[in-house]
Protein backbone atom coordinates (compact mmCIF):
# COMPACT_ATOMS: atom_id res chain seq x y z
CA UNK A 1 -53.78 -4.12 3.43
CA UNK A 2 -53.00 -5.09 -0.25
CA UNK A 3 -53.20 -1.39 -1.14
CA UNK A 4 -50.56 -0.60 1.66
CA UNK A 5 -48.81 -3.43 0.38
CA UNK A 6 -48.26 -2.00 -3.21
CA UNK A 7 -47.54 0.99 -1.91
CA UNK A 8 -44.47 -0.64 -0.01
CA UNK A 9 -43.05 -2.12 -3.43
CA UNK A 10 -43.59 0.99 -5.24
CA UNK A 11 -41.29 2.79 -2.33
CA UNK A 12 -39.14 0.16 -2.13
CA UNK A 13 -39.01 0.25 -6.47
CA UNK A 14 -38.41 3.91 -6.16
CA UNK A 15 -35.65 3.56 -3.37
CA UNK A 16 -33.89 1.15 -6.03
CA UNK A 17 -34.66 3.31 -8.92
CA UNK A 18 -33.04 6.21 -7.10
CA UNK A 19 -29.87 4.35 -6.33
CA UNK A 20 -29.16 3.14 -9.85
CA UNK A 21 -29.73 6.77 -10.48
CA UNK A 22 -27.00 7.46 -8.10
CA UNK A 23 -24.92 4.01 -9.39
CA UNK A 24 -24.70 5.96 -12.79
CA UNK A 25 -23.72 9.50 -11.27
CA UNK A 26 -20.80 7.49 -10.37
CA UNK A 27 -18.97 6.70 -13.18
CA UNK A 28 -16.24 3.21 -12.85
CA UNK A 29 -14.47 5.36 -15.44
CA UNK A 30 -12.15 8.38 -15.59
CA UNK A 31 -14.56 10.23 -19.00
CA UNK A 32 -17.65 8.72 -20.41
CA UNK A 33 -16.17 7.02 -23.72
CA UNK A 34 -14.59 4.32 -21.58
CA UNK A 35 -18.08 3.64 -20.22
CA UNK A 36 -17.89 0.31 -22.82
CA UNK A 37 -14.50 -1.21 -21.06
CA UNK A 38 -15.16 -4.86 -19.83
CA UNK A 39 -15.11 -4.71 -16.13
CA UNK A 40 -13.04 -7.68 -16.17
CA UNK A 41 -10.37 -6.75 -18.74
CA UNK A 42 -6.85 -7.23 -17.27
CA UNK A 43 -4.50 -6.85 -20.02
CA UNK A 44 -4.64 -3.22 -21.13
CA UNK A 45 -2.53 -0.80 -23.15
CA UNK A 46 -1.32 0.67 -19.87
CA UNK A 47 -0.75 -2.68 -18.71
CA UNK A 48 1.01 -3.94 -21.53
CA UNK A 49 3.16 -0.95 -21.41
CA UNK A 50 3.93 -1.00 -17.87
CA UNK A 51 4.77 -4.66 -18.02
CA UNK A 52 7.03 -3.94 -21.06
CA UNK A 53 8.88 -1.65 -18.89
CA UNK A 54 9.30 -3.76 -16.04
CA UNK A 55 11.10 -6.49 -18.13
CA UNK A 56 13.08 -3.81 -19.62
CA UNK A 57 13.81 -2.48 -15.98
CA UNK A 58 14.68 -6.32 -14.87
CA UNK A 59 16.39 -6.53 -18.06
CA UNK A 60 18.83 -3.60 -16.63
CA UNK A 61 18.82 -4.26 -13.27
CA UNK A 62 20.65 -7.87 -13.53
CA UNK A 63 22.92 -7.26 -16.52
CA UNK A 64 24.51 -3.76 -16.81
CA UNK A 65 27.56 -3.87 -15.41
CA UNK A 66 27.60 -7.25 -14.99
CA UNK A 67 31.20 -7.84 -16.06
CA UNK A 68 31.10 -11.29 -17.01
CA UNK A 69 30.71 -12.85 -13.67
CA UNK A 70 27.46 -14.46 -13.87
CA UNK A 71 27.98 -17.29 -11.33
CA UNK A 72 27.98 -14.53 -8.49
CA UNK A 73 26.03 -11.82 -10.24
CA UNK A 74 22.50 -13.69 -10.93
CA UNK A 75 21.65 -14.90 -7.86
CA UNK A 76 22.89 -12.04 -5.75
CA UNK A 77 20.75 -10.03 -7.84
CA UNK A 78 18.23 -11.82 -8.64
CA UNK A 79 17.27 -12.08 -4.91
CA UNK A 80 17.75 -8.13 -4.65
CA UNK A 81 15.27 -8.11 -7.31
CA UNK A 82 12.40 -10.54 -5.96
CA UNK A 83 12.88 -8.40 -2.97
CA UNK A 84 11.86 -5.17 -4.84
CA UNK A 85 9.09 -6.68 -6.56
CA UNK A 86 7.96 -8.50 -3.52
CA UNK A 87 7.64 -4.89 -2.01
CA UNK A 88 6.74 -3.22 -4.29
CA UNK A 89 3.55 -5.36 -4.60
CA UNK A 90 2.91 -4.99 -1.02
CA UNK A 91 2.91 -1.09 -0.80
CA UNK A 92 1.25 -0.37 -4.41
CA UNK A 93 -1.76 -2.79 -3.73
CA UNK A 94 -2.08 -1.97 -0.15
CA UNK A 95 -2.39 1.89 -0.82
CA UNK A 96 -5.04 1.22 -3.78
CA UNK A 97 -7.03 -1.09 -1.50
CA UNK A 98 -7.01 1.71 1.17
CA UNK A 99 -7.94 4.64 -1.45
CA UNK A 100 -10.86 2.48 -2.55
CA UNK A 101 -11.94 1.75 0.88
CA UNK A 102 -12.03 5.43 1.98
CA UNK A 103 -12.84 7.00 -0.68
CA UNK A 104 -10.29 9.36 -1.57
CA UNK A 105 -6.59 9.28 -3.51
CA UNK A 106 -4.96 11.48 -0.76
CA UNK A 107 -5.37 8.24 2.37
CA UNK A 108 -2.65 5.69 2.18
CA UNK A 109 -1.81 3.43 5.63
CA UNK A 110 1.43 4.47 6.02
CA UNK A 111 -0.23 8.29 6.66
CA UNK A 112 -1.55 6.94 9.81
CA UNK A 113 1.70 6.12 11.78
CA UNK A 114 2.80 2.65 10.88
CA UNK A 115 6.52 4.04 10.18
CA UNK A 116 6.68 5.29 13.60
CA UNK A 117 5.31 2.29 15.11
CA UNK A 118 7.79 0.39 13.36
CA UNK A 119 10.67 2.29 14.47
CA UNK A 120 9.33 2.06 18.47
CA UNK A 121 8.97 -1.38 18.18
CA UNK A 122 12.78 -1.67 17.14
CA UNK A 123 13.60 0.69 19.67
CA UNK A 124 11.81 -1.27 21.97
CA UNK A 125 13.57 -4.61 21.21
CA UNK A 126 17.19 -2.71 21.51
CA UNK A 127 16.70 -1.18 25.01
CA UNK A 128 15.20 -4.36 26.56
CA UNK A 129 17.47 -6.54 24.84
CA UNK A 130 20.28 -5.10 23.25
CA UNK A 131 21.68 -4.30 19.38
CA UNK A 132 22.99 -7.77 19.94
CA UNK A 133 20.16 -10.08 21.05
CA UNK A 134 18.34 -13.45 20.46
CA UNK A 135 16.17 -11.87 17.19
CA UNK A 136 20.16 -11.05 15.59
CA UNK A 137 20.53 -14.68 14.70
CA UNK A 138 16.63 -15.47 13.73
CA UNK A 139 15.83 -12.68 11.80
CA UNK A 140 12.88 -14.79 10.86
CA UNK A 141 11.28 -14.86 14.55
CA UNK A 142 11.90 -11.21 14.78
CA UNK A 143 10.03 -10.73 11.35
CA UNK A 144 7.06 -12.65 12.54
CA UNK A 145 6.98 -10.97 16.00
CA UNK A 146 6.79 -7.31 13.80
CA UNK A 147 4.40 -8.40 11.25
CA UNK A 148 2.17 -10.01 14.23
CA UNK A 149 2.50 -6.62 16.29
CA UNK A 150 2.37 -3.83 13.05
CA UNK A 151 -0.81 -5.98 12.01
CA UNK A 152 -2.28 -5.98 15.51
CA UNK A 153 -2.06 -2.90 16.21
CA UNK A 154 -3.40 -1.69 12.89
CA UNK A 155 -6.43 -3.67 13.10
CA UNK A 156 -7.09 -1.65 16.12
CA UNK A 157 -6.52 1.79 14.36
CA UNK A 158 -8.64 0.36 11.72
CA UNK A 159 -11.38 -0.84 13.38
CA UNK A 160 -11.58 2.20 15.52
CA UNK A 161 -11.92 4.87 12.78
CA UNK A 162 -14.41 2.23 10.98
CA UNK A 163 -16.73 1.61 13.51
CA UNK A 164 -18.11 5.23 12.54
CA UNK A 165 -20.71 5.69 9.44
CA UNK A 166 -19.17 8.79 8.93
CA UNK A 167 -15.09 9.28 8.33
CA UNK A 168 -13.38 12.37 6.80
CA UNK A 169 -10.66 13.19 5.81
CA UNK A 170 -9.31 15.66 8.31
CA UNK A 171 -10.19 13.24 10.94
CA UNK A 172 -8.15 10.32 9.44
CA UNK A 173 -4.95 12.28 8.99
CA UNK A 174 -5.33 14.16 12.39
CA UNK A 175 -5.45 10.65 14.04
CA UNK A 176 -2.33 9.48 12.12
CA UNK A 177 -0.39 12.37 12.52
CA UNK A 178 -1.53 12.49 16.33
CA UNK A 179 -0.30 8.02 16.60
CA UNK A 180 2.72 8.69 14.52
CA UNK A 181 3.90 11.75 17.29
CA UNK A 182 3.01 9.33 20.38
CA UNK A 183 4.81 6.63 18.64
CA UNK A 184 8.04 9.02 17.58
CA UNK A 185 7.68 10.42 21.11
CA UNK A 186 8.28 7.23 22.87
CA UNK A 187 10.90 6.34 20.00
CA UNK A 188 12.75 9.16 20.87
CA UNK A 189 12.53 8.82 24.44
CA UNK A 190 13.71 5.36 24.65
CA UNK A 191 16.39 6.78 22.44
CA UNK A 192 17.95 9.12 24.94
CA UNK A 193 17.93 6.16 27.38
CA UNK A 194 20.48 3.99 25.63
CA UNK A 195 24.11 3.60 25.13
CA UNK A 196 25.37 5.17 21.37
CA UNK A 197 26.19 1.83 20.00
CA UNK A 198 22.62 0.83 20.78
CA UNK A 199 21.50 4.08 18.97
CA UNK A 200 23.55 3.70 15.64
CA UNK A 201 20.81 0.35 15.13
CA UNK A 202 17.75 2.24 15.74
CA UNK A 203 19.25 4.97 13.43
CA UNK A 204 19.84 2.24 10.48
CA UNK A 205 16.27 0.46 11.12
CA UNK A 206 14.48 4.75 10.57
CA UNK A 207 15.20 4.15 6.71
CA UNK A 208 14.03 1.68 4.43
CA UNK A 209 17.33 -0.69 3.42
CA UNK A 210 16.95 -2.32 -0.29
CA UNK A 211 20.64 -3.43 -0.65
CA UNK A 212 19.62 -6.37 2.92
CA UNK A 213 17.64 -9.18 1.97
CA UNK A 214 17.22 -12.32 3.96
CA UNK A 215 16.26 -14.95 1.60
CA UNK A 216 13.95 -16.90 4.53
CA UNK A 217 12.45 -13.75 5.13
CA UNK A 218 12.22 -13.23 1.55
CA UNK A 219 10.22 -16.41 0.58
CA UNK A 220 8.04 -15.81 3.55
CA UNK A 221 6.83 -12.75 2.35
CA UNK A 222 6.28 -14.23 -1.06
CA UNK A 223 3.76 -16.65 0.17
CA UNK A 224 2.12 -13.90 1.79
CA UNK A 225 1.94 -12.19 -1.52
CA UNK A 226 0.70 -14.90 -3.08
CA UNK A 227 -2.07 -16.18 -0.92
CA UNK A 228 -3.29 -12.26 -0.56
CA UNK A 229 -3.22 -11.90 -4.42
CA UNK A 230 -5.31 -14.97 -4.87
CA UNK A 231 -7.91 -13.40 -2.18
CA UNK A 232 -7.75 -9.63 -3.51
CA UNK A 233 -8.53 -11.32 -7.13
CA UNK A 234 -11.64 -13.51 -5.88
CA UNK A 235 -12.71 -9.74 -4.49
CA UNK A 236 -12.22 -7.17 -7.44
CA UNK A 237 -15.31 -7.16 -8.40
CA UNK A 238 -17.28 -6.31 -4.98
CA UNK A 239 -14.45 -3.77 -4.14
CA UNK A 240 -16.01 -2.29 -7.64
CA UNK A 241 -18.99 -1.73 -5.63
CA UNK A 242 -17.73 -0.54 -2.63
CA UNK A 243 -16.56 2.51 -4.94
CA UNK A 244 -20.03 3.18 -5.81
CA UNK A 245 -20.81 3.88 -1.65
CA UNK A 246 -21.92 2.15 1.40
CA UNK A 247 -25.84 2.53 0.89
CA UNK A 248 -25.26 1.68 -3.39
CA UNK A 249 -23.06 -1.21 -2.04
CA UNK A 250 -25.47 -2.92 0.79
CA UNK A 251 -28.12 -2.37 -1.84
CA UNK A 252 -26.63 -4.27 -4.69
CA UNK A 253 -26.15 -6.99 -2.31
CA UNK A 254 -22.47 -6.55 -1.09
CA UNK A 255 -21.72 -7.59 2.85
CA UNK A 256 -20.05 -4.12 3.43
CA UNK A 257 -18.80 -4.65 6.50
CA UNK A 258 -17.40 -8.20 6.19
CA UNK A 259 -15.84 -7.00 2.88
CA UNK A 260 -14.41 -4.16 4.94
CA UNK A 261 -13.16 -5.81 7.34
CA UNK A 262 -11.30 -8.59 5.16
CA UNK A 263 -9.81 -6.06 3.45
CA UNK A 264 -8.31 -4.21 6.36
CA UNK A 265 -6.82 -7.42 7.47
CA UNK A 266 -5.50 -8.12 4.34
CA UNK A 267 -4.14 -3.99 3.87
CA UNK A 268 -2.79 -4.80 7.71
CA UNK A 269 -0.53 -8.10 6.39
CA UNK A 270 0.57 -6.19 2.85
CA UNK A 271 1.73 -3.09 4.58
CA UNK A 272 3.25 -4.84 7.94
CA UNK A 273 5.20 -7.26 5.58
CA UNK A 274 6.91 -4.89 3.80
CA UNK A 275 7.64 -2.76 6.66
CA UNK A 276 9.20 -5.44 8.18
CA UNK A 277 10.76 -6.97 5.30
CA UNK A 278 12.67 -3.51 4.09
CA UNK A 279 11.72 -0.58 6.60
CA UNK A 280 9.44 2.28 6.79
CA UNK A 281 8.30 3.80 3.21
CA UNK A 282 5.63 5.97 3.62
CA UNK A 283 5.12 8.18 0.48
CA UNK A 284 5.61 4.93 -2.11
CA UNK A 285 2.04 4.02 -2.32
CA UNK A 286 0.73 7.51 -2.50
CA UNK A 287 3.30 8.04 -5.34
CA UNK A 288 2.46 4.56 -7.30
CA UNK A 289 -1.63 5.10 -6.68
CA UNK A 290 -1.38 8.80 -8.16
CA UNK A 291 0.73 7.68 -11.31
CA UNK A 292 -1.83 4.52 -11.92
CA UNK A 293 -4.95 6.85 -11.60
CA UNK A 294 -3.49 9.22 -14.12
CA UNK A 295 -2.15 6.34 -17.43
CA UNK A 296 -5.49 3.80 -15.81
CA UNK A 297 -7.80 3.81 -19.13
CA UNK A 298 -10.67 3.02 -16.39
CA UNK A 299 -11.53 2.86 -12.56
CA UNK A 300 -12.08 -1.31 -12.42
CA UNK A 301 -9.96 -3.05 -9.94
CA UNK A 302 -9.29 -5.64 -12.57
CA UNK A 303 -6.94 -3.52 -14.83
CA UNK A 304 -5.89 -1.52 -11.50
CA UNK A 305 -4.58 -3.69 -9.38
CA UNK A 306 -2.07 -5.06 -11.78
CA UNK A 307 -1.30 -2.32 -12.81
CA UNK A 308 -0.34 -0.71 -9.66
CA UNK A 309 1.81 -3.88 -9.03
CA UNK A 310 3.68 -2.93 -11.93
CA UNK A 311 3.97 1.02 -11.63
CA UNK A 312 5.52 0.36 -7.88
CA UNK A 313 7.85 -2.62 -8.95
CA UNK A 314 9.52 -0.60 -11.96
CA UNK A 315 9.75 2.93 -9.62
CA UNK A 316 11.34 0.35 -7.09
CA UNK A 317 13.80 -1.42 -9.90
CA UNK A 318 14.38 1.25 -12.21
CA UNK A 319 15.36 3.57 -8.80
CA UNK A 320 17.63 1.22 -7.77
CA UNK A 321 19.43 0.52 -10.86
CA UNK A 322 19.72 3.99 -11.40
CA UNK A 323 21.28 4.72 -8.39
CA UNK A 324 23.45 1.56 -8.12
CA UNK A 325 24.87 1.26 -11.74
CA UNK A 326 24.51 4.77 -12.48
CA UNK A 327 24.73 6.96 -10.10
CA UNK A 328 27.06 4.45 -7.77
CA UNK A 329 25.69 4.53 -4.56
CA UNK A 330 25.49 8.41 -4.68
CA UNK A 331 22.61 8.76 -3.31
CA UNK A 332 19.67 6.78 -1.51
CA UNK A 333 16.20 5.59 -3.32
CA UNK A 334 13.79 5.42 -0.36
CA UNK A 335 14.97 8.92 0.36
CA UNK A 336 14.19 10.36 -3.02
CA UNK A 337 10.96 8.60 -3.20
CA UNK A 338 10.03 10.06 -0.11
CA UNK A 339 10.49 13.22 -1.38
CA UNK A 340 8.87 12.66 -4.67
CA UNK A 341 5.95 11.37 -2.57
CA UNK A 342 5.57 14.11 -0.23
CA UNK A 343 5.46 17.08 -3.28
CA UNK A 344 2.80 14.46 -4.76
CA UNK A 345 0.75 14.46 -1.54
CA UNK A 346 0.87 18.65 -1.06
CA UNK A 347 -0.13 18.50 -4.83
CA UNK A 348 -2.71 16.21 -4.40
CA UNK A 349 -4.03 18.51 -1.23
CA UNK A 350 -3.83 22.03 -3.61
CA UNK A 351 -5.38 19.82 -6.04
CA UNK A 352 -8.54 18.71 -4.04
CA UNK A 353 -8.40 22.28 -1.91
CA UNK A 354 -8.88 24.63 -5.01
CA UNK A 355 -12.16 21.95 -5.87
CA UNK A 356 -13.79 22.73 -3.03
CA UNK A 357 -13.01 25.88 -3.15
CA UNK A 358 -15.00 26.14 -6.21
């Protein structure tokens, strides 16, 4: 018995060997120099940069143009910008939580149908109760009642596609695409059933609207923000590990799936917000998440995750300046970062296609 004893620690001190073998195969960095970067450093060159450029970008945004009338001018858009930033938060940390939980920089939550739910569920409130209806004059009821249902029903999603060891990537997207045509199918059904002044709201819900804030809805979702910040920062480090694998992960101690599933809810809450708040974006995060993977220094959630705040708030308030001070009004942001986003996800498939290819 002692002898099959030792024999069980020296398997069990192999098994660990092994995976530390495998912990170092998988590097928390993008090339071995940065293998000596603090896990916990925040404040990076990147960083720095990026948050130089936001303040520029804010800077712009509530000045140019300005014409003197600062009574009027700073509050109207200063709420415009909280709005942007409160967004862009939302979709950039949502879609880098999502990456890191599947694995892969193609994945983002808004892939999997959540625009087209969205859009039914607005569709759905119009033909049982009218363009004019109860929600019209509490905008804030009718924001809870979306977040509540978009979260809901992503859960669901979630925790079906989780419940599998096994998840890949053609699976995930066929699933979205196959949600986001049930959900579009029913959209457009309930579509054809209502009168054309009823349409013309469904129409204006499809696109995300940055120019409409409501300032209760607005403070709502910045307490949201807040309290999911505080919780995503308490977890960097373990979603670190979760980057290393499920068997590395369980080994070095990490609850996997209670980790997994607290991040889900809080990817659910990020992404329903802003959906809610502003409208369907779907390529945003995917855009953000591919620009902070290529100027990120390293792979640690603790430079990341600010700095993907900061890439999507200056794409979000940079756009819009450019397009309301320069451009004026010419054309519409969420529609050119949907097409920036899109030629960034067919890259991104080329990209990861011609590596398996070879």
């Amino acid at each position: 018995m002692p002898k099959s004893s030792s024999n069980n620690k020296d398997c069990a001190g192999s098994q660990f060997v092994s995976s530390n073998s495998q912990t170092s195969k998988h590097p928390l960095t993008t090339h071995p120099v940065q293998l000596r970067i603090n896990p916990g450093l925040v404040f990076s060159k990147p960083v720095w940069l990026a948050l130089l450029t936001l303040l520029v970008s804010c800077v712009l945004f509530m000045t140019l143009q300005a014409n003197g009338n600062w009574d009027f001018v700073l509050p109207f858009r200063g709420q415009k910008l909280a709005a942007l930033m409160i967004v862009g938060y939302c979709i950039g940390v949502s879609t880098l939580l999502f990456q890191s939980l599947t694995h892969n920089p193609i994945l983002t939550p808004a892939l999997l149908g959540f625009d087209s739910l969205y859009i039914l569920i607005q569709s759905l409130l119009v033909f049982f109760l009218g363009a004019v209806n109860m929600f019209t004059s509490q905008p804030l009821l009718k924001f809870g009642i979306e977040v509540a249902l978009m979260v809901a029903a992503s859960l669901f999603l979630f925790r079906l596609l989780f419940n599998r060891t096994e998840h890949s990537l053609s699976r995930l997207i066929l699933v979205g695409i196959i949600f986001g045509v049930l959900f579009r199918s029913l959209s457009n059904l309930v579509a054809r059933l209502i009168n054309p002044e009823d349409f013309v709201v469904i129409q204006a819900a499809s696109f995300a609207q940055f120019n409409i804030t409501n300032v209760h809805m607005m403070w709502l979702s910045l307490a949201i923000c807040l309290v999911s910040a505080w919780l995503i920062w308490r977890w960097r480090f373990q979603v670190d590990v979760l980057m290393l694998g499920r068997s590395d992960a369980i080994v070095l101690g990490i609850d996997y799936q209670g980790l997994t599933l607290r991040l889900l809810v809080v990817i659910s809450v990020l992404v329903a917000t802003a959906t809610a708040f502003v409208g369907p974006i779907v390529f945003l995060g995917l855009l953000v998440c591919a620009l902070t993977n290529r100027i990120s220094h390293s792979m640690y959630h603790s430079e990341r995750i600010v700095l993907v705040s900061l890439v999507s708030m200056i794409t979000l308030v940079l756009g819009q300046t450019l397009f309301e001070r320069v451009l004026g009004m010419a054309g519409v942001l969420s529609v050119v970062i949907e097409l920036l986003g899109g030629m960034v996800f067919i890259g991104l498939i080329l990209k990861q296609y011609r590596k398996q290819v070879a």
